[in-house]
Protein backbone atom coordinates (compact mmCIF):
# COMPACT_ATOMS: atom_id res chain seq x y z
CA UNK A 1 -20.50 67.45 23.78
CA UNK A 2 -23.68 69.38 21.93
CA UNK A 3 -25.71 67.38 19.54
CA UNK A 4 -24.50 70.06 17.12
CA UNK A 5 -20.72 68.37 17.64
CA UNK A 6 -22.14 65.16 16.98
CA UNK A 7 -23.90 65.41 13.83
CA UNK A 8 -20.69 67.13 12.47
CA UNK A 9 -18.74 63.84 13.76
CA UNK A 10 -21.25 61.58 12.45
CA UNK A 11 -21.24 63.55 8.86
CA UNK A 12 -17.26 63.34 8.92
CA UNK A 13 -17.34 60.00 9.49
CA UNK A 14 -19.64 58.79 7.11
CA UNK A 15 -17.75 60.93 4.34
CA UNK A 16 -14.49 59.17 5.24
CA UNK A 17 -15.66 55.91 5.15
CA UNK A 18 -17.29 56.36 1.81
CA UNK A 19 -13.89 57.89 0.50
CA UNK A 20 -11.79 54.78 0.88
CA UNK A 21 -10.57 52.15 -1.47
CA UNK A 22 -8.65 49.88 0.08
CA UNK A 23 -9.74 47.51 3.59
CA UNK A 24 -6.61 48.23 5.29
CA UNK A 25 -7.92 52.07 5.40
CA UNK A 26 -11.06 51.19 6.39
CA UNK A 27 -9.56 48.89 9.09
CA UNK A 28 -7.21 52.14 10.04
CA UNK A 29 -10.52 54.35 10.74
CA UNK A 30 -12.33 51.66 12.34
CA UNK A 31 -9.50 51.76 15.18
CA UNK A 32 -9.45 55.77 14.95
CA UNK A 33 -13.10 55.56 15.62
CA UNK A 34 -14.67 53.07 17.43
CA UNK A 35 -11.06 50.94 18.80
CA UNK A 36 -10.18 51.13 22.25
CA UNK A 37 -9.00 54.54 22.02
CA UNK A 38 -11.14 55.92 19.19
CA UNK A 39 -12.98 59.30 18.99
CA UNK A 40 -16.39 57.59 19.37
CA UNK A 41 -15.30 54.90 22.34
CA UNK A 42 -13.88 58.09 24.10
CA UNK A 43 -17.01 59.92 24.74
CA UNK A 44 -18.96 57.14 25.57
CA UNK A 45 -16.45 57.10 28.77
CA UNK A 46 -17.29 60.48 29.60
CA UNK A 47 -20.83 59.67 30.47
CA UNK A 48 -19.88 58.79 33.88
CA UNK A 49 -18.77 62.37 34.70
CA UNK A 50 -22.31 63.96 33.19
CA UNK A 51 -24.96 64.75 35.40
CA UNK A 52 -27.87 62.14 36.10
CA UNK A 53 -30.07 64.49 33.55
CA UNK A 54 -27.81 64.42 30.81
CA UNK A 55 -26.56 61.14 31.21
CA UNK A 56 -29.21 59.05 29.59
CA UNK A 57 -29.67 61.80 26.47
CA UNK A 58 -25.97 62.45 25.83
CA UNK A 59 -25.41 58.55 25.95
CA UNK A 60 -28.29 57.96 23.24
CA UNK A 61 -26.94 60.20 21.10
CA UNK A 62 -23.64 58.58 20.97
CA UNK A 63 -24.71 55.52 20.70
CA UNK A 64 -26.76 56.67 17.60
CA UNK A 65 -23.71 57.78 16.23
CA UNK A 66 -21.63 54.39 16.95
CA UNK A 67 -24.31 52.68 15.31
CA UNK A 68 -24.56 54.56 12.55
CA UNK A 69 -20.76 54.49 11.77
CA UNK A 70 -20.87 50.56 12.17
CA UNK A 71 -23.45 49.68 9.74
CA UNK A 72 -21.16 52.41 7.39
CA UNK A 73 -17.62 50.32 7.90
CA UNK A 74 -19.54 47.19 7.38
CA UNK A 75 -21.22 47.98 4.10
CA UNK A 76 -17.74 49.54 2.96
CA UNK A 77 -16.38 46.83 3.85
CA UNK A 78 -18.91 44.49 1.64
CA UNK A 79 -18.61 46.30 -1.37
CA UNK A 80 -14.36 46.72 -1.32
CA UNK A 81 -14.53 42.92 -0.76
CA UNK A 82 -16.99 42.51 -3.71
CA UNK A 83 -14.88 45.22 -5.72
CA UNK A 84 -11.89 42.83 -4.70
CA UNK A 85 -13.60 39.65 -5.87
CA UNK A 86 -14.43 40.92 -9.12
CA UNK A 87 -10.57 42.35 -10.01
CA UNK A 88 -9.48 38.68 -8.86
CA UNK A 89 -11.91 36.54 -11.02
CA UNK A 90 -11.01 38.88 -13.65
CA UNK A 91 -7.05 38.42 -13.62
CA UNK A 92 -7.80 34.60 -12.66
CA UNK A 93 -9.90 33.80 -15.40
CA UNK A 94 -11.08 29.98 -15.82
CA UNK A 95 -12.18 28.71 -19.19
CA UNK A 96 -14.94 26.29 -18.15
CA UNK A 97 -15.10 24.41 -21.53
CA UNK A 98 -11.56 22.86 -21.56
CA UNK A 99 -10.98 19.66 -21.21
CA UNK A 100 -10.46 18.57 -17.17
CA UNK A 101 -7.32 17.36 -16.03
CA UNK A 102 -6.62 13.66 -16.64
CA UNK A 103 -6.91 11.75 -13.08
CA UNK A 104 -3.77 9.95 -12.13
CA UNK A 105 -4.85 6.35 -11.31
CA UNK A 106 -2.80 3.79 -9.55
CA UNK A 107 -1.66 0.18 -10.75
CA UNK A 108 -1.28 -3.03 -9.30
CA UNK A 109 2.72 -3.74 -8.29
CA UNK A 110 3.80 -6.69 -10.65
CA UNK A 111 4.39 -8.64 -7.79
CA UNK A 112 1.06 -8.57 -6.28
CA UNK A 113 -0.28 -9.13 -9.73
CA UNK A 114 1.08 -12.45 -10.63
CA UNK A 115 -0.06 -13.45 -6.65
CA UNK A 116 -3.07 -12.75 -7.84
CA UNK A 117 -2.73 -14.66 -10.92
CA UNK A 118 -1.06 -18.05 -9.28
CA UNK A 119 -3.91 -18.49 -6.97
CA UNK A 120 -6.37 -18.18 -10.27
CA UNK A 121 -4.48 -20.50 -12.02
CA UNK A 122 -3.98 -22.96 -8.78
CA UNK A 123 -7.95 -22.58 -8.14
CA UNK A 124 -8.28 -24.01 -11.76
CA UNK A 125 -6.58 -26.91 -11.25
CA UNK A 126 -8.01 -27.54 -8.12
CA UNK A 127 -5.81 -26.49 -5.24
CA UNK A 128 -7.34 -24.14 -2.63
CA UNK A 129 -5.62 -21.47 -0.99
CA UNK A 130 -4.01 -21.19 2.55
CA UNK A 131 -2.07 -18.90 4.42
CA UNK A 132 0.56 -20.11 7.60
CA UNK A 133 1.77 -17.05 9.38
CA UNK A 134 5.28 -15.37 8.88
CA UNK A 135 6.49 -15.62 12.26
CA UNK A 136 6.41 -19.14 12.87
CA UNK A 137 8.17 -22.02 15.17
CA UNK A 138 11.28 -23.45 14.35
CA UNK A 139 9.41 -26.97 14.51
CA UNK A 140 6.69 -25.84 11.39
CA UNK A 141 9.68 -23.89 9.63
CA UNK A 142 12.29 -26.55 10.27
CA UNK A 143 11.57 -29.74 11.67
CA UNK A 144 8.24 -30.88 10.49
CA UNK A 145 9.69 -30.53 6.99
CA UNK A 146 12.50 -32.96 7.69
CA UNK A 147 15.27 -30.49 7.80
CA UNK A 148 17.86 -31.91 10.20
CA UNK A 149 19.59 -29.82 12.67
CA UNK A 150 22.68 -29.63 11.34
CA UNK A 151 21.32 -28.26 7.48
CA UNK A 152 22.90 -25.23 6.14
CA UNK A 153 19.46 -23.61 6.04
CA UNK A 154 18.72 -23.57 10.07
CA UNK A 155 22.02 -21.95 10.77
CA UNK A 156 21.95 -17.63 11.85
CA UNK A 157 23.86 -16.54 8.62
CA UNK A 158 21.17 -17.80 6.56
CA UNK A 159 17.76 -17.62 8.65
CA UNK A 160 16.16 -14.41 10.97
CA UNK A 161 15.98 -15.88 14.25
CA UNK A 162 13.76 -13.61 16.72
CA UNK A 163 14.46 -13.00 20.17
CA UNK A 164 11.13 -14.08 21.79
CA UNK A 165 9.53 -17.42 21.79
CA UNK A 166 6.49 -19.30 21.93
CA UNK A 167 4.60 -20.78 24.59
CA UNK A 168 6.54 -23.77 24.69
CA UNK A 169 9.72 -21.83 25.03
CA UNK A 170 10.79 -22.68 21.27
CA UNK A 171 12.65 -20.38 19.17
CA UNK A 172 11.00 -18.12 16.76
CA UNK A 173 12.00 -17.72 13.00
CA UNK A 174 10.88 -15.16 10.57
CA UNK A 175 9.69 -18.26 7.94
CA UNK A 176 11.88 -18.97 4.95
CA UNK A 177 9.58 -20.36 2.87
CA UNK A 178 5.55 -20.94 2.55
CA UNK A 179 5.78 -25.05 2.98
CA UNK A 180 5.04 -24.21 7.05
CA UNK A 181 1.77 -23.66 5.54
CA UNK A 182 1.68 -27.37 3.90
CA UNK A 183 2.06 -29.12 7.78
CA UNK A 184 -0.74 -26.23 9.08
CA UNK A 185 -3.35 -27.85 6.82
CA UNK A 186 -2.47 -31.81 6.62
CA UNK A 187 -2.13 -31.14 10.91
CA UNK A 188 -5.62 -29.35 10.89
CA UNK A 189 -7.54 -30.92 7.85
CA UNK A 190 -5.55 -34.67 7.67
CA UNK A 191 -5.76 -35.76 3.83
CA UNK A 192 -6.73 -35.76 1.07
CA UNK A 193 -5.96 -32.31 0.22
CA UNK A 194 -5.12 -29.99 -2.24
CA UNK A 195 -3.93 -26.83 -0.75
CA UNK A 196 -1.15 -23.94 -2.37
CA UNK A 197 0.20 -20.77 -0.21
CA UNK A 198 1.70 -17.93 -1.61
CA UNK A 199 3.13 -15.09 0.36
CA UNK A 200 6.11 -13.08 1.95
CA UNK A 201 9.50 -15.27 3.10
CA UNK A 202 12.89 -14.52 4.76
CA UNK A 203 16.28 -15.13 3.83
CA UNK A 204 19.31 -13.67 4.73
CA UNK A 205 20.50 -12.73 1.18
CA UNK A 206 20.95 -10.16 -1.32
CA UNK A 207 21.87 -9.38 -4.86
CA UNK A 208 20.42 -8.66 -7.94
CA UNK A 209 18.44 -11.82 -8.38
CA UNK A 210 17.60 -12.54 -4.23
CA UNK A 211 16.58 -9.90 -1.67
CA UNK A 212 16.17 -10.38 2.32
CA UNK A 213 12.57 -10.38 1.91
CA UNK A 214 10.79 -12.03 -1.16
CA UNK A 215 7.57 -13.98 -1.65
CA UNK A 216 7.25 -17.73 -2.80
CA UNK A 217 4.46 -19.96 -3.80
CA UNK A 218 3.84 -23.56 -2.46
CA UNK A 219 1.88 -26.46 -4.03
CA UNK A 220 0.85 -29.60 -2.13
CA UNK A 221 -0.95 -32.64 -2.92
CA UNK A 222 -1.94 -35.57 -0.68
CA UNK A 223 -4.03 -38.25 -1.54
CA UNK A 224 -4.50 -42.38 -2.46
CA UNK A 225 -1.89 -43.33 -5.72
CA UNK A 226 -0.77 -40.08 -6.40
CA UNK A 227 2.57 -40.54 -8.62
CA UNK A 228 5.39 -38.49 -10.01
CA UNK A 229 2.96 -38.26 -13.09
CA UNK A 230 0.25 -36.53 -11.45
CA UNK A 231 3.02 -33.88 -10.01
CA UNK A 232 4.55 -33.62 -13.78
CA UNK A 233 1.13 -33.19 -15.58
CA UNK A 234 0.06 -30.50 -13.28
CA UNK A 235 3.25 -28.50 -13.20
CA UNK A 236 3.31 -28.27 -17.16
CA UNK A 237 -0.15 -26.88 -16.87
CA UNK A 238 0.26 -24.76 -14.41
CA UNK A 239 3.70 -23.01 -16.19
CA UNK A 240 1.72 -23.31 -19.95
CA UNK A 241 -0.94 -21.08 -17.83
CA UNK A 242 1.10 -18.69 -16.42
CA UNK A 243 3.68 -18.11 -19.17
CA UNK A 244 0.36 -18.56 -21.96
CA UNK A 245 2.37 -20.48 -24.36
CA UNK A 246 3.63 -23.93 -24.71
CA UNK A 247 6.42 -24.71 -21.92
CA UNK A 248 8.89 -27.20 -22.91
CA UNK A 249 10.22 -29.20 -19.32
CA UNK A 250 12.84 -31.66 -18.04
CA UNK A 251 12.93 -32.43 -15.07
CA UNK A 252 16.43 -33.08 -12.93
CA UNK A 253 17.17 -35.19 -9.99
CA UNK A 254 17.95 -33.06 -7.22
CA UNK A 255 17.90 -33.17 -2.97
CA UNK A 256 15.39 -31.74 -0.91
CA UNK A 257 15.01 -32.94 2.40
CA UNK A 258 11.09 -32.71 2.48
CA UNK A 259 10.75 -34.37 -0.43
CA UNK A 260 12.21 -37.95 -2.04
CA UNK A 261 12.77 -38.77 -4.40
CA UNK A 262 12.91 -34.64 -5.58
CA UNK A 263 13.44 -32.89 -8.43
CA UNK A 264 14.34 -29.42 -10.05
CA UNK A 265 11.98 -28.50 -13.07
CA UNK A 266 13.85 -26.85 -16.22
CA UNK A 267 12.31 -24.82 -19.15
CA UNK A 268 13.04 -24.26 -22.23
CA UNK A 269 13.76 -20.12 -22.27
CA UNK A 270 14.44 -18.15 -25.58
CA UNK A 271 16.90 -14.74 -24.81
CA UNK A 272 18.55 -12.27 -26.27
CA UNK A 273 22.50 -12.83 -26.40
CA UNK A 274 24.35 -9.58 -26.28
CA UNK A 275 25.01 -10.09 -30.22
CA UNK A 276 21.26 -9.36 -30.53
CA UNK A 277 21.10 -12.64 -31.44
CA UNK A 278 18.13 -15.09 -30.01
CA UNK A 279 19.12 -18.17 -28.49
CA UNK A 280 17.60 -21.09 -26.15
CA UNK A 281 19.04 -22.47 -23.37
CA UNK A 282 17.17 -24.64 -20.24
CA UNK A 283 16.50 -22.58 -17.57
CA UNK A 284 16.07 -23.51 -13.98
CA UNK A 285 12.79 -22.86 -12.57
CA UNK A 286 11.29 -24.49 -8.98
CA UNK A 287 11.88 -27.31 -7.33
CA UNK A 288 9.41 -30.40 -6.23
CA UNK A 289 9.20 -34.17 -5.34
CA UNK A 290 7.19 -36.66 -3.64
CA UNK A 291 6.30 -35.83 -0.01
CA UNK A 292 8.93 -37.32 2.51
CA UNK A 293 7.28 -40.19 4.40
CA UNK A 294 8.71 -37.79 7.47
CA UNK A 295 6.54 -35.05 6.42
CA UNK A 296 3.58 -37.23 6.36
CA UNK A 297 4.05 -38.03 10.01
CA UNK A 298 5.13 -35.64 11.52
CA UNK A 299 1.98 -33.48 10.25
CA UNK A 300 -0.37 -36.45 11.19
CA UNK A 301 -0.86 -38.51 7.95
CA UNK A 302 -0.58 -42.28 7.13
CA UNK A 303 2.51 -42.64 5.08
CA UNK A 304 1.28 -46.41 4.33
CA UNK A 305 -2.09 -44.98 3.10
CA UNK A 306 -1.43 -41.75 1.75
CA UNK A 307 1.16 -40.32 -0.77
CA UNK A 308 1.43 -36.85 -2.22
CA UNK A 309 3.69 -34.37 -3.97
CA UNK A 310 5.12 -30.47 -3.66
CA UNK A 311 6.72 -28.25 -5.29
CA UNK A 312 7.93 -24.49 -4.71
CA UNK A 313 8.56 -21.76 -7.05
CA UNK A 314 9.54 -17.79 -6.68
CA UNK A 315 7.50 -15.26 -7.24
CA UNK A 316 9.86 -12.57 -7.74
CA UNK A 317 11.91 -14.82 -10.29
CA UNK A 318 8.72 -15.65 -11.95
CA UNK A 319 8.10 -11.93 -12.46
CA UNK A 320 11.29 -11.15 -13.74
CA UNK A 321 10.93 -13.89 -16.26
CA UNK A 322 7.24 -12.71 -17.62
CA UNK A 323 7.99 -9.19 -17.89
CA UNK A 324 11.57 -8.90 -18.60
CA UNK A 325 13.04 -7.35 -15.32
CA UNK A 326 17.01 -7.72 -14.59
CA UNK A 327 17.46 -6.77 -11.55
CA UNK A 328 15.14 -8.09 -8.66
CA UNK A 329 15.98 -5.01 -6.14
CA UNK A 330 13.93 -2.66 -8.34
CA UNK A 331 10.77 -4.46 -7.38
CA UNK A 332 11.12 -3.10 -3.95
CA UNK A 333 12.75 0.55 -4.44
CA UNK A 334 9.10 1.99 -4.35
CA UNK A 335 10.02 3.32 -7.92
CA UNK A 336 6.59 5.19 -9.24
CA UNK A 337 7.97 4.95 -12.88
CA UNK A 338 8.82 1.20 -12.39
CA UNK A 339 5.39 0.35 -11.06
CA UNK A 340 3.72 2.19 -14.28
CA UNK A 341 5.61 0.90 -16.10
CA UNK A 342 5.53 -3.21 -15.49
CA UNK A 343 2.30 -2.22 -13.13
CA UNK A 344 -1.40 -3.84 -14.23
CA UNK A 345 -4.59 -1.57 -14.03
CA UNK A 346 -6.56 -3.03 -11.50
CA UNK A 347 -9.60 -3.56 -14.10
CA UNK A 348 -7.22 -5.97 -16.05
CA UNK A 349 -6.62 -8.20 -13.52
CA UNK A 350 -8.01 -11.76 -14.52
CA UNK A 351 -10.51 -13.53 -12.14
C-alpha cells in the first residue's frame, strides 16, 4: 500500500471517530479498525509478503497510523464518557443541603434487658454473679438438688435428655433450671456465699405463658444464722427494685424438694378486668425456702454449721409483668416491631 493510501486511511479514520456520539459506535469502529479482522490489523499481516527493503518502511508507516487511530478512540472515548457523566448528574440531581437520612439503630430485646437489670439489682444487695453451663449432668440438674428419681420433673415428657454422656458414662440433660449453678459454687467455693445465676433453661412445654426454651434467675445464700427473715427482707427488696414501687407480699407454704421448709411468694398486682375496670388480686410470683440439709451435703457444706436460703423466679414472666406482654411466644418470634416496641436503647440501660 503507498503512503498516499495511508494518509487517506488515517484522515478517514480520524474523521469517523470524531463524528460519533455514542460508545457503542466507537466500540463498532474500533473492531472495524484495529480488531482481529480490522482494516488496520490486516495490513500489518501483509508485511510478511513485502520485500526485505520495504518491509521495515511499509511497517512504520502502519504502525504510525495504528497509533495514531488509538490515541483518537481513546480520547473519544474520554470525552463521550465525560459527556455521559454530565447528562447523568444532571437527571440525578442531589440536593446536598437536606437533611440526611435518619440512621436506624437497634434496641436491646426486653428479655436481655431485665437480665441485665436482675444482676444490677442482685450486685446491690450483695450477691455476685455465676454462670453453670446448659448442658449439664443429671447429678448437678437432678440429684444434688434433692430431686428423687421417681419426681415428675426427671421423667422424658418433661426434661431434654441428650444422647451422649459424660466421662463417667452419666446421662446428659439440657438443664431445667439455673440452681445447677448453686451446687457449682458451694462445690468449688464451700460457704459463705452469696452467688445468683441467670440464664437460658429447658422444659418440655409450650403455650402462651411457657415456651421450650426460657431463661430463669437463681438466688442463693449460705452462711452462719441465716433465717427465713433474711430470705423475706431481701426478696421484698429485690421485687420493690425491679418493679420501682412498693410490692405488697405473702408468702405461701409450698413443696420444693431442694428446699424445706419452702415457700411460693405472692404480690399484690393491680389489672385491668375486661369491664375496663381496675382490680387487685395476689399474684403468684417465684418460689424459695431454706436450703435442704441434702443440698448442703451433697455440694460439700456443713449442714450443722451452715444454713442458707434460695429462691427462683422467671424471667420471661417477669417481663411480661413489667411491660404488659400477653403472650410469652412473641418474645421469641424475632418480631422487629415487637422488639421496638418493648425494646430499650442500649444508652438507657442502668449500670
Amino acid at each position: 500500500m503507498s503512503t498516499v493510501n495511508l494518509s487517506v486511511l488515517k484522515e478517514q479514520s480520524l474523521e469517523s471517530i470524531n463524528a460519533l456520539n455514542t460508545p457503542t459506535d466507537l466500540e463498532g469502529l474500533r473492531v472495524k479498525l484495529l480488531g482481529k479482522n480490522g482494516e488496520i490489523t490486516g495490513l500489518l499481516k501483509t508485511l510478511g509478503s513485502l520485500p526485505p527493503e520495504e518491509r521495515k518502511s511499509f511497517g512504520g508507516e502502519v504502525n504510525a497510523v495504528r497509533s495514531a487511530v488509538t490515541e483518537a478512540l481513546a480520547a473519544r472515548k474520554e470525552k463521550l464518557d465525560a459527556i455521559a457523566l454530565e447528562e447523568k448528574l444532571k437527571s440525578e440531581t442531589l440536593d446536598i443541603t437536606l437533611p440526611a437520612s435518619p440512621l436506624a439503630t437497634g434496641k436491646i430485646h426486653p428479655i436481655s434487658y431485665v437480665m441485665e437489670e436482675l444482676e444490677t439489682i442482685m450486685e446491690r444487695i450483695g450477691f455476685t454473679t455465676v454462670q453453670g453451663p446448659e448442658m449439664e449432668t443429671d447429678f448437678f440438674n437432678f440429684t444434688a438438688l434433692n430431686i428423687p428419681e421417681n419426681h415428675p420433673a426427671r421423667q422424658d415428657h418433661d426434661t431434654f435428655y441428650l444422647k451422649n454422656k459424660d466421662e463417667n458414662g452419666e446421662r446428659m440433660v439440657l438443664r431445667t433450671q439455673t440452681s445447677n449453678a448453686q451446687i457449682h459454687s458451694m462445690m468449688a467455693h464451700g460457704a459463705p456465699l452469696r452467688v445468683m445465676s441467670v440464664g437460658r433453661v429447658y422444659r418440655c412445654d409450650s403455650d402462651m405463658t411457657h415456651t421450650p426454651q426460657f431463661h430463669q434467675m437463681e438466688g442463693l445464700c449460705v452462711d452462719k444464722n441465716i433465717t427465713f427473715a433474711h430470705m423475706k427482707g431481701v426478696l421484698h427488696r429485690f421485687l420493690t427494685e425491679f418493679f420501682e414501687r412498693d410490692i405488697k407480699m405473702r408468702l405461701r407454704p409450698a413443696y420444693f424438694p431442694f428446699v424445706e421448709p419452702g415457700a411460693e411468694i405472692d404480690i399484690e398486682w393491680t389489672y385491668t378486668a375486661a369491664d375496663g375496670t381496675q382490680k387487685t388480686r395476689w399474684l403468684e410470683i417465684l418460689g424459695c425456702g431454706m436450703v435442704h440439709r441434702n443440698v448442703l451435703t451433697n455440694a460439700g457444706v456443713d449442714p450443722e454449721e451452715y444454713q442458707g436460703f434460695a429462691f427462683g423466679v422467671g424471667v420471661d414472666r417477669l417481663t411480661m409483668l413489667k411491660y404488659g406482654v400477653n403472650d410469652l411466644r412473641t418474645m421469641f418470634e424475632g418480631n422487629i416491631p415487637f422488639t421496638h416496641h418493648f425494646g430499650m436503647d442500649a444508652a438507657k440501660v442502668r449500670k
